[in-house]
Protein backbone atom coordinates (compact mmCIF):
# COMPACT_ATOMS: atom_id res chain seq x y z
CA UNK A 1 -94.03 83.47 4.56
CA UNK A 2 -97.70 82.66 4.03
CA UNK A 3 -98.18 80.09 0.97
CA UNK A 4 -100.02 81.87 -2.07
CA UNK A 5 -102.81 79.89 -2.75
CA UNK A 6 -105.30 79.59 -5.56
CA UNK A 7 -108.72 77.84 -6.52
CA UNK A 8 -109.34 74.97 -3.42
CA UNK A 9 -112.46 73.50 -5.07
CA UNK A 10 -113.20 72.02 -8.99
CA UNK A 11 -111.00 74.53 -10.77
CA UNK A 12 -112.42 75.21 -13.83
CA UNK A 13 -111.48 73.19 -17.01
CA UNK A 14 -109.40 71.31 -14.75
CA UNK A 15 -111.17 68.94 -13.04
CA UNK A 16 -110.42 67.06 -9.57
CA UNK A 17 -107.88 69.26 -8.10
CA UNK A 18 -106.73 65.78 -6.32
CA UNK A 19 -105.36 64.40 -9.39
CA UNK A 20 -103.72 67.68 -10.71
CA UNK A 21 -101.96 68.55 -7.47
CA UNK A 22 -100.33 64.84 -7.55
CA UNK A 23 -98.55 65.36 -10.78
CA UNK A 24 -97.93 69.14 -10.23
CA UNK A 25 -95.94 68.38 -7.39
CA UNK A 26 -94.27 65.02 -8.31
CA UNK A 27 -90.65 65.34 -9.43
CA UNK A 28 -90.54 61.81 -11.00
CA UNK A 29 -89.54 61.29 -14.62
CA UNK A 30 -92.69 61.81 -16.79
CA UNK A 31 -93.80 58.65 -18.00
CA UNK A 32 -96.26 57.38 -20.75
CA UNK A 33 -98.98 57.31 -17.43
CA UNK A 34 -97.50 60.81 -16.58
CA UNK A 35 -98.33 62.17 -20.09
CA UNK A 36 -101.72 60.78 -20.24
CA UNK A 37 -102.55 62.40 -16.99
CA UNK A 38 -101.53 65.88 -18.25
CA UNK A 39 -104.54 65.77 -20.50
CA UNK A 40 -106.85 66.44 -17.54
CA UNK A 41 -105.37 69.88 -18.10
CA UNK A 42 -108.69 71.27 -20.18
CA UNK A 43 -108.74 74.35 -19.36
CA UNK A 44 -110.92 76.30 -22.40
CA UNK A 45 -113.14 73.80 -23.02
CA UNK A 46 -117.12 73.07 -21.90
CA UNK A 47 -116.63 69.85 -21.39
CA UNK A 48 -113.64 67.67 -18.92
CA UNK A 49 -112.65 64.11 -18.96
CA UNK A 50 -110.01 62.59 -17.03
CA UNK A 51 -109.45 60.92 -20.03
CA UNK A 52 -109.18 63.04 -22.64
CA UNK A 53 -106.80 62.01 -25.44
CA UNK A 54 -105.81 65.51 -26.45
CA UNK A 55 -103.28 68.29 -25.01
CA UNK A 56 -105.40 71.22 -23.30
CA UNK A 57 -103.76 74.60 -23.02
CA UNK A 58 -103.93 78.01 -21.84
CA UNK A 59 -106.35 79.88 -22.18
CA UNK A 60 -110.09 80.53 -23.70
CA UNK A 61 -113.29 81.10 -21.69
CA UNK A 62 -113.37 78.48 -18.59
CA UNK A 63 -115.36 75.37 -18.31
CA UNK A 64 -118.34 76.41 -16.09
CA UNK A 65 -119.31 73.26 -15.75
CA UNK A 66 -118.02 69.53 -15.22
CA UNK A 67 -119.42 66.99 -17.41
CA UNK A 68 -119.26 62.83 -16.75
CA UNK A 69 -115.91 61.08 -17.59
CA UNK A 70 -117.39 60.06 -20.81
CA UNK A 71 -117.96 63.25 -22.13
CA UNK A 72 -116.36 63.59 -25.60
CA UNK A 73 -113.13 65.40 -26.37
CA UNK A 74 -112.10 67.96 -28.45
CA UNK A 75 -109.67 68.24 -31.17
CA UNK A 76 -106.38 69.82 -29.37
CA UNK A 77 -106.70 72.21 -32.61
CA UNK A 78 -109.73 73.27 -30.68
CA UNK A 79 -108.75 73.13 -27.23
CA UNK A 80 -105.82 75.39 -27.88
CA UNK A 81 -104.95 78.32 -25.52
CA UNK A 82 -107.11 81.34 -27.89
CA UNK A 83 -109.60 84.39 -26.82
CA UNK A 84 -112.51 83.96 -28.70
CA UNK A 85 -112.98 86.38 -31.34
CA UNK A 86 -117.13 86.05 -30.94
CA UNK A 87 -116.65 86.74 -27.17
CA UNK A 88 -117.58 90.69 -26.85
CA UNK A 89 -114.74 93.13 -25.49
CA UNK A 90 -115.30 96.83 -24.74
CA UNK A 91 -112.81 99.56 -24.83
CA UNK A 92 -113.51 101.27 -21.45
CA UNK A 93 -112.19 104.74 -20.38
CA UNK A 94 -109.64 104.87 -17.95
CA UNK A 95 -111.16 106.30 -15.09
CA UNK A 96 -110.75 110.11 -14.10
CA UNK A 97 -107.60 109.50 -11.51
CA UNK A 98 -108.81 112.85 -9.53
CA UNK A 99 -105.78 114.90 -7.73
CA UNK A 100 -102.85 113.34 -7.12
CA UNK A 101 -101.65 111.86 -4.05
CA UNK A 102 -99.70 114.23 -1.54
CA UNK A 103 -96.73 112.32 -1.27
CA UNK A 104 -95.71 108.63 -2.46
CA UNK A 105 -97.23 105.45 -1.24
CA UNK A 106 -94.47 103.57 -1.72
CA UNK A 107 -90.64 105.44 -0.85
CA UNK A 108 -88.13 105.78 -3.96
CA UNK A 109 -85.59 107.66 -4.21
CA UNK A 110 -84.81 109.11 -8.08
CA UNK A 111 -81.60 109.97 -7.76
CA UNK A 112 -78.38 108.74 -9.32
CA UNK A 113 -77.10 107.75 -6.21
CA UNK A 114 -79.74 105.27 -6.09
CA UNK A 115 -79.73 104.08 -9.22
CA UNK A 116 -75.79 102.88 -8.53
CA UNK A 117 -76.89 101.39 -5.11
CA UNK A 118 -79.19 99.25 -7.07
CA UNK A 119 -76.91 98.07 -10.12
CA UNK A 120 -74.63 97.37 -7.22
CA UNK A 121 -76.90 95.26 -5.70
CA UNK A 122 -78.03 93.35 -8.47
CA UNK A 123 -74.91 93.29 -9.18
CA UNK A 124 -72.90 91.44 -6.52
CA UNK A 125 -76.31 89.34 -6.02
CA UNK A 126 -75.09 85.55 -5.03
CA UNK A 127 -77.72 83.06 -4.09
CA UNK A 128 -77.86 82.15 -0.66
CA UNK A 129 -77.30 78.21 -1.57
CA UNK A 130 -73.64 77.31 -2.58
CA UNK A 131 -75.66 74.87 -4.78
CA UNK A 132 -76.30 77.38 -7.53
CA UNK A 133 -74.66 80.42 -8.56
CA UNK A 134 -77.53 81.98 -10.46
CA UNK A 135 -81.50 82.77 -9.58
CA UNK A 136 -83.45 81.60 -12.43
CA UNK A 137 -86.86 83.88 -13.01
CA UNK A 138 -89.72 82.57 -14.84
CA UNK A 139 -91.68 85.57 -16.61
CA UNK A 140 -95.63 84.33 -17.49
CA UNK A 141 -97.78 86.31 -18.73
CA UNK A 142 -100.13 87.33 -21.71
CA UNK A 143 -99.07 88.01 -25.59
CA UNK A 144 -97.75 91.55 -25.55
CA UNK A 145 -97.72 92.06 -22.17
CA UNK A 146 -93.63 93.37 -22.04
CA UNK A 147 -91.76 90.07 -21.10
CA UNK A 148 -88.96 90.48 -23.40
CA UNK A 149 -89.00 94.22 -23.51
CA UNK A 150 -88.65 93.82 -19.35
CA UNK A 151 -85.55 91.84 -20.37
CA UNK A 152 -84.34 93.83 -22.58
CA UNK A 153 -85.06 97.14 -20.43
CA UNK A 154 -83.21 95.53 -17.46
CA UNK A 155 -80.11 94.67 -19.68
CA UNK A 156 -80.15 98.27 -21.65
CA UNK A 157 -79.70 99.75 -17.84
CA UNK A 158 -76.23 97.73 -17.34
CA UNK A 159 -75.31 98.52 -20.77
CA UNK A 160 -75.48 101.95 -20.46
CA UNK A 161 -77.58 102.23 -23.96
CA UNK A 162 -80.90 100.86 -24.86
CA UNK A 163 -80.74 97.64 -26.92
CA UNK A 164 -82.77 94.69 -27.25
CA UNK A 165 -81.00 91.44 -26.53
CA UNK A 166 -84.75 89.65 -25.83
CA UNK A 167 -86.25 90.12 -29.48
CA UNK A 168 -89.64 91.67 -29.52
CA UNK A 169 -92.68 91.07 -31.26
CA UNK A 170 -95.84 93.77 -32.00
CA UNK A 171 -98.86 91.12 -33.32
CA UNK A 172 -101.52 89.48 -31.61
CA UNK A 173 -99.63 86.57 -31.69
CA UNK A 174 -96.50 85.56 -29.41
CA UNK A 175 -92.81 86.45 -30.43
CA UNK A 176 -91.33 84.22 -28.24
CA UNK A 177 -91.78 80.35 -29.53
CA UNK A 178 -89.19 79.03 -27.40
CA UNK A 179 -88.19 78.33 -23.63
CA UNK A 180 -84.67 81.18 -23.25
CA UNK A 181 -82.79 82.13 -21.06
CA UNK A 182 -80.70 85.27 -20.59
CA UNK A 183 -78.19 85.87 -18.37
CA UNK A 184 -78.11 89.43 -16.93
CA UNK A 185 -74.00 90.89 -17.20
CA UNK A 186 -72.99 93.59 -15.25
CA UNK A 187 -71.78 96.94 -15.88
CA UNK A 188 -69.96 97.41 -19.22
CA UNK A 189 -70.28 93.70 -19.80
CA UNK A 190 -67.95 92.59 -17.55
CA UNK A 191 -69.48 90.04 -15.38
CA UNK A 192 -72.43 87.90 -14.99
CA UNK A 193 -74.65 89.40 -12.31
CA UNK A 194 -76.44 86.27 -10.32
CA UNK A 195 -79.70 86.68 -12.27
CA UNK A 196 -81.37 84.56 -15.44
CA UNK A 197 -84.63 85.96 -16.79
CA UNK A 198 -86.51 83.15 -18.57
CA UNK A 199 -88.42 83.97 -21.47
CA UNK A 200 -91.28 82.08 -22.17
CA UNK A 201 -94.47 82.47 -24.81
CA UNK A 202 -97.31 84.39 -24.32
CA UNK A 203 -100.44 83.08 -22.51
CA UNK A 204 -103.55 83.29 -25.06
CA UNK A 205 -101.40 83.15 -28.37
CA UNK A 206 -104.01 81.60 -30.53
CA UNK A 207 -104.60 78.57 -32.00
CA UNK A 208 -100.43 77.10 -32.82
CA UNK A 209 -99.35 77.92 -29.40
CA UNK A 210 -99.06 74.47 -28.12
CA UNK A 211 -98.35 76.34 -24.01
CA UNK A 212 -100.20 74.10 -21.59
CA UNK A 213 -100.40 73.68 -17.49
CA UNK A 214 -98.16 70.66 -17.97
CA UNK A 215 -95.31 72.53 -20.12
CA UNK A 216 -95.67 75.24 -18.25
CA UNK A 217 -95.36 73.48 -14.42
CA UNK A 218 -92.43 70.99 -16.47
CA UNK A 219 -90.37 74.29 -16.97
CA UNK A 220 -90.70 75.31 -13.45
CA UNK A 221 -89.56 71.87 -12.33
CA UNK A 222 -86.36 71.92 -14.51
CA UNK A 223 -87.56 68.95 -17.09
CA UNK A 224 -87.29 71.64 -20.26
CA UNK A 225 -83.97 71.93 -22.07
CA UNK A 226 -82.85 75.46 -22.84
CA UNK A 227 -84.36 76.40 -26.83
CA UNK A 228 -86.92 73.67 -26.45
CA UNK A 229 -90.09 75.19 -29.11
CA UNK A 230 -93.32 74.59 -28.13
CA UNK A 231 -95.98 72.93 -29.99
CA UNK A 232 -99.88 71.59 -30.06
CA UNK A 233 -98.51 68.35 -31.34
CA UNK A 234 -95.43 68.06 -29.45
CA UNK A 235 -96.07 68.63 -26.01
CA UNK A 236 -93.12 67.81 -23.38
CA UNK A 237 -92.67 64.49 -22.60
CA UNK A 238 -90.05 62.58 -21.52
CA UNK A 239 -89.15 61.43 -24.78
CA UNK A 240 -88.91 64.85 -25.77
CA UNK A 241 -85.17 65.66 -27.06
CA UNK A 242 -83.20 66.80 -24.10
CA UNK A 243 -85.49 66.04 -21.82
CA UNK A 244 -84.16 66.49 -18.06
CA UNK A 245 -84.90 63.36 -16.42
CA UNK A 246 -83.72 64.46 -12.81
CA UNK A 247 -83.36 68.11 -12.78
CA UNK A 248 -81.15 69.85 -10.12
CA UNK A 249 -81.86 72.88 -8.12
CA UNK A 250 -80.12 74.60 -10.53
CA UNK A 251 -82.16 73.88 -13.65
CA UNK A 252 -85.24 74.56 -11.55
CA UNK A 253 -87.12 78.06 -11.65
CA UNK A 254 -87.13 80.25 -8.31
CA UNK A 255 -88.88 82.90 -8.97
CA UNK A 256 -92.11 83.22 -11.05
CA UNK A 257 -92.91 86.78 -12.16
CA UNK A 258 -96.47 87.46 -14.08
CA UNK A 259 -96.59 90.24 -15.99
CA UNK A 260 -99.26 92.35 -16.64
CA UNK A 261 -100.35 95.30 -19.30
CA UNK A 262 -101.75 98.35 -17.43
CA UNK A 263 -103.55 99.60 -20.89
CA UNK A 264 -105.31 96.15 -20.61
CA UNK A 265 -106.44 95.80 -17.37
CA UNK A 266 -109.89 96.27 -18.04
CA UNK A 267 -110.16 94.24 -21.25
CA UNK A 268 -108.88 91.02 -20.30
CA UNK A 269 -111.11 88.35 -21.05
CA UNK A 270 -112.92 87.44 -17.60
CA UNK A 271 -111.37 83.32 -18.09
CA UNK A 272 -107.62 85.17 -17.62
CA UNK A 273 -108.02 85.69 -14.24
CA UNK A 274 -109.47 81.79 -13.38
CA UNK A 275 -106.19 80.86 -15.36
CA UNK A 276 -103.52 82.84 -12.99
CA UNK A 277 -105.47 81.46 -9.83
CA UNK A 278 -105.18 78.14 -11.38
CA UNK A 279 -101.75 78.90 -12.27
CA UNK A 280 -100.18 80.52 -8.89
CA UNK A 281 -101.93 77.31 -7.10
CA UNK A 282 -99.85 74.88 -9.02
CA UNK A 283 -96.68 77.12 -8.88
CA UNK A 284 -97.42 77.41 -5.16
CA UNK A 285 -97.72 73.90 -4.38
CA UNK A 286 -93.86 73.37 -6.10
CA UNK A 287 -92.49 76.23 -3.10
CA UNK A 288 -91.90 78.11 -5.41
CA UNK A 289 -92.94 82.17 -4.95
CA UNK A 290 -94.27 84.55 -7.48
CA UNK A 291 -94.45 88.23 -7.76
CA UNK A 292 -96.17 90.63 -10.51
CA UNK A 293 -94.85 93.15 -12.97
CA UNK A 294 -97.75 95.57 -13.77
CA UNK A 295 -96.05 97.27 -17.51
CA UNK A 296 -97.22 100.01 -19.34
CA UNK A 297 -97.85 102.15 -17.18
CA UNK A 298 -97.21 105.49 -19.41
CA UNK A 299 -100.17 104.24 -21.51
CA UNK A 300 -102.70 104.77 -18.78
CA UNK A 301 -101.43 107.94 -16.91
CA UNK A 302 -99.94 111.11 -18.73
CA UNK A 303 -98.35 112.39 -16.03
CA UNK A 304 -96.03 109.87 -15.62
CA UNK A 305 -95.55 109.06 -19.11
CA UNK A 306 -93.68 112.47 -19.21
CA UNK A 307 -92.33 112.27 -15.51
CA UNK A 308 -91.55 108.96 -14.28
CA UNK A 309 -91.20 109.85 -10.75
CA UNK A 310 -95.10 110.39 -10.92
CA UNK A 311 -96.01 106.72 -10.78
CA UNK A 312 -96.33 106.26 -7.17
CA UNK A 313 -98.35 109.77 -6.78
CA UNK A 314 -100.66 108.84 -9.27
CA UNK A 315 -104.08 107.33 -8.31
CA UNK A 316 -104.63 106.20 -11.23
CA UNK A 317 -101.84 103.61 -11.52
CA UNK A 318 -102.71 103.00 -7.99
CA UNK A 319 -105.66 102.20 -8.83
CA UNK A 320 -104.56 99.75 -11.24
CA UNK A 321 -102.17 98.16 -9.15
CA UNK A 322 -105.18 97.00 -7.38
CA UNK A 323 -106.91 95.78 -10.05
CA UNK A 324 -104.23 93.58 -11.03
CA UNK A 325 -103.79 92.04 -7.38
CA UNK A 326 -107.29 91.29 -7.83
CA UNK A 327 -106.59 89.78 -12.08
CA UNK A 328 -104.13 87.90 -10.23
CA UNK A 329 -105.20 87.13 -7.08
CA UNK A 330 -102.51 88.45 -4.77
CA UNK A 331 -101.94 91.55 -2.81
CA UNK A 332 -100.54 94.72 -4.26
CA UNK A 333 -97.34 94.32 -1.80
CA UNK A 334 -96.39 91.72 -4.71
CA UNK A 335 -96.72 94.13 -7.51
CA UNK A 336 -94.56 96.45 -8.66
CA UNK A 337 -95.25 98.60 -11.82
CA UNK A 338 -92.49 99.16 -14.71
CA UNK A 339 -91.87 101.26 -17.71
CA UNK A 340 -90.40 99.10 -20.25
CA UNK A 341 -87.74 100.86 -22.94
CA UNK A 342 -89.45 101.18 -26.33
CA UNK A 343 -89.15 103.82 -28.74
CA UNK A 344 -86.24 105.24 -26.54
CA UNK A 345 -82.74 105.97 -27.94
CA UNK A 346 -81.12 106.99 -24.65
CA UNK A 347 -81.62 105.81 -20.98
CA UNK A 348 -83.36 107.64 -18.30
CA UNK A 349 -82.08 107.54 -14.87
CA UNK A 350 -85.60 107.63 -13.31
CA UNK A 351 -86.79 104.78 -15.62
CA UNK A 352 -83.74 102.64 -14.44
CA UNK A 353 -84.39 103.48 -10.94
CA UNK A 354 -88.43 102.05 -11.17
CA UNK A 355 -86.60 99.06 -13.54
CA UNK A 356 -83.53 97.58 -10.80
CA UNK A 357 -86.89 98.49 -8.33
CA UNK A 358 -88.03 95.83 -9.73
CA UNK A 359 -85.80 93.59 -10.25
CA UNK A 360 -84.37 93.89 -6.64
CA UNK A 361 -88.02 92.98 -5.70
CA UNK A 362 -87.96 90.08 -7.68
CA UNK A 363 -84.63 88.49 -6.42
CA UNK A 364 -85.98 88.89 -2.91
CA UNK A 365 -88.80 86.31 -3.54
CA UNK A 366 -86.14 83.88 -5.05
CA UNK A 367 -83.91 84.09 -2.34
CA UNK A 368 -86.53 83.04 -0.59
CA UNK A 369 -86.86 79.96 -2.52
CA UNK A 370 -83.14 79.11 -1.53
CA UNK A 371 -83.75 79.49 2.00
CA UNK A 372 -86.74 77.05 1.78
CA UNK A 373 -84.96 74.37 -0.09
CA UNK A 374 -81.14 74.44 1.20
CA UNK A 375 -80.37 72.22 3.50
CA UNK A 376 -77.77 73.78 5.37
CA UNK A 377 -80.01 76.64 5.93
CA UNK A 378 -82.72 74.28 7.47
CA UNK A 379 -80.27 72.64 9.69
CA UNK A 380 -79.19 75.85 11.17
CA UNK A 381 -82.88 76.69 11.73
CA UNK A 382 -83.34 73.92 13.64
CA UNK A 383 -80.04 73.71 15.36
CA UNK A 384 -80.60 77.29 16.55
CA UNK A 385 -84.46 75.95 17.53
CA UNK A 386 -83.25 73.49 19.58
CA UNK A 387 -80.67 74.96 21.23
């Protein structure tokens, strides 16, 4: 499968790509030299110095430019991941979505029959390494976007009844403080299904979020112990409590998934899409692929807020589907869109079909991860190469 790739040049706020690509992709224990380097992660800032004393996170307006090695630092109160307030956002109309498509660009079937052949699937999903038993996802995305409303959407379907197991949050400001992960059961409760969705906080939280490119990439590599809170003044280090020295493949993430907000498309500040380029290049460089949840999608199309079936008929949300390949850099075959459970009592059997959609999707890409980092897979490849 073709690499994802992301900025190739200065990316902005970060500085020589050189540098950051050498400690994205090392697996060695962080040390004291380790930590210092992660402060080259400035991303928010005018200015960039390699040597920068203070933790840089996710995400304000990008540098546009690089200054000398000498420029002067910021205060990582000021350098934290925020949207400025000053920095001018319009509400714009959704456009007019015309008539609707003919038929669907993309084949579903709603039916109940489908919806089983899915659960079953997710179901009986083992990971194609005997190493691990369970694919761990990674969902990244902005505050409010539906992370934890995706998780708990995806468990309400195998519960039979909505609940929310993933609290969720309504303010500006993250819910989620902490790495957590939750393991998806089957049917009734029964048994664990082969699937962990990692819950992680928002991108943009404001000024106490304390999420920078070095947690972030220190999650991915397995180095963050389940619960660990994030924090400006704590940042993960080795000497953080339960650091993971020496992770395995099964504390590792194997799937990234970004989510998106439909309704919000259009207002994102313009320095969110530098950040996911920036982001899906490190990720990339670490093997490990990433897909896209595009949520909310009843908040920008009426027809399919009252008929769920609608959504791949609806130019509108096709529309937007393209929009957010182009937010996040990657083609539309790596998007799927998703109706989160919200103010629902009761499940809807069209709403679980577009959910397992999803999450079938998902465990595709981190399958793939297995197969490019098992060794008995790679030594039947080449057995069956050089036969």
């Amino acid at each position: 499968m073709q690499k994802q790739t992301g900025l190739k040049n200065s990316v902005g706020g970060f500085g020589p790509v050189q540098s950051l690509t050498a400690l994205a992709t090392s697996d060695q224990p962080a040390s004291s030299t380790a930590v210092d380097a992660k402060k080259v992660f400035n991303i928010g800032t005018s200015t960039i110095s390699p040597t920068d004393k203070t933790n840089k996170p996710l995400y304000t307006r990008l540098a546009t430019t690089v200054q000398p090695a000498n420029a002067t630092a910021l205060s990582a109160r000021d350098s934290l991941s925020t949207v400025s307030s000053t920095e001018p956002k319009t509400d714009k109309p959704f456009p007019f979505p015309g008539p609707k498509l003919e038929s669907q660009w993309r084949d579903v079937e709603w039916t109940e029959e489908q919806k089983t052949s899915l659960m079953t699937s997710v179901s009986s999903y083992k990971p194609s390494c005997e190493e691990v038993t369970e694919a761990r996802v990674l969902l990244l995305g902005p505050v409010s976007s539906g992370k934890s409303s995706f998780i708990s959407s995806v468990q309400s379907v195998f519960n039979g009844r909505v609940t929310n197991r993933a609290m969720v949050g309504s303010s500006s400001t993250s819910f989620t403080k902490k790495l957590q992960s939750f393991k998806i059961r089957g049917e009734k409760q029964k048994d664990l299904t082969g699937l962990v969705l990692c819950d992680i906080m928002g991108l943009g939280d404001g000024e106490m979020t304390g999420l920078t490119l070095y947690d972030i990439l220190s999650v991915i590599k397995g180095h963050v112990p389940e619960g660990y809170k994030f924090s400006p003044d704590q940042p993960v280090r080795s000497e953080s409590v339960g650091y993971v020295k020496r992770p395995s493949l099964k504390d590792k993430i194997h799937c990234v998934a970004f989510v998106v907000d439909a309704s919000k498309i259009l207002t994102y500040p313009k320095g969110l899409s530098t950040t996911f380029q920036q982001l899906r290049e490190h990720i990339s460089d670490l093997g490990v692929h990433q897909v896209a949840l595009l949520t909310h999608i009843d908040k920008i199309c009426p027809e399919t807020a009252k008929d769920v079936t609608q959504v791949y008929t609806s130019r509108i949300i096709q529309d937007m589907m393209g929009k957010a390949g182009t937010l996040l850099g990657m083609s539309t075959s790596y998007i799927v869109p998703v109706k989160n459970y919200s103010s629902e009592l009761g499940l809807n059997v069209n709403t679980d079909v577009l959910l397992l959609s999803a999450v079938d999707h998902i465990l595709q890409y981190a399958d793939l991860y297995f197969q490019d980092n098992t060794p008995q897979y790679e030594s039947k490849i080449d057995k069956n190469f050089t036969a």
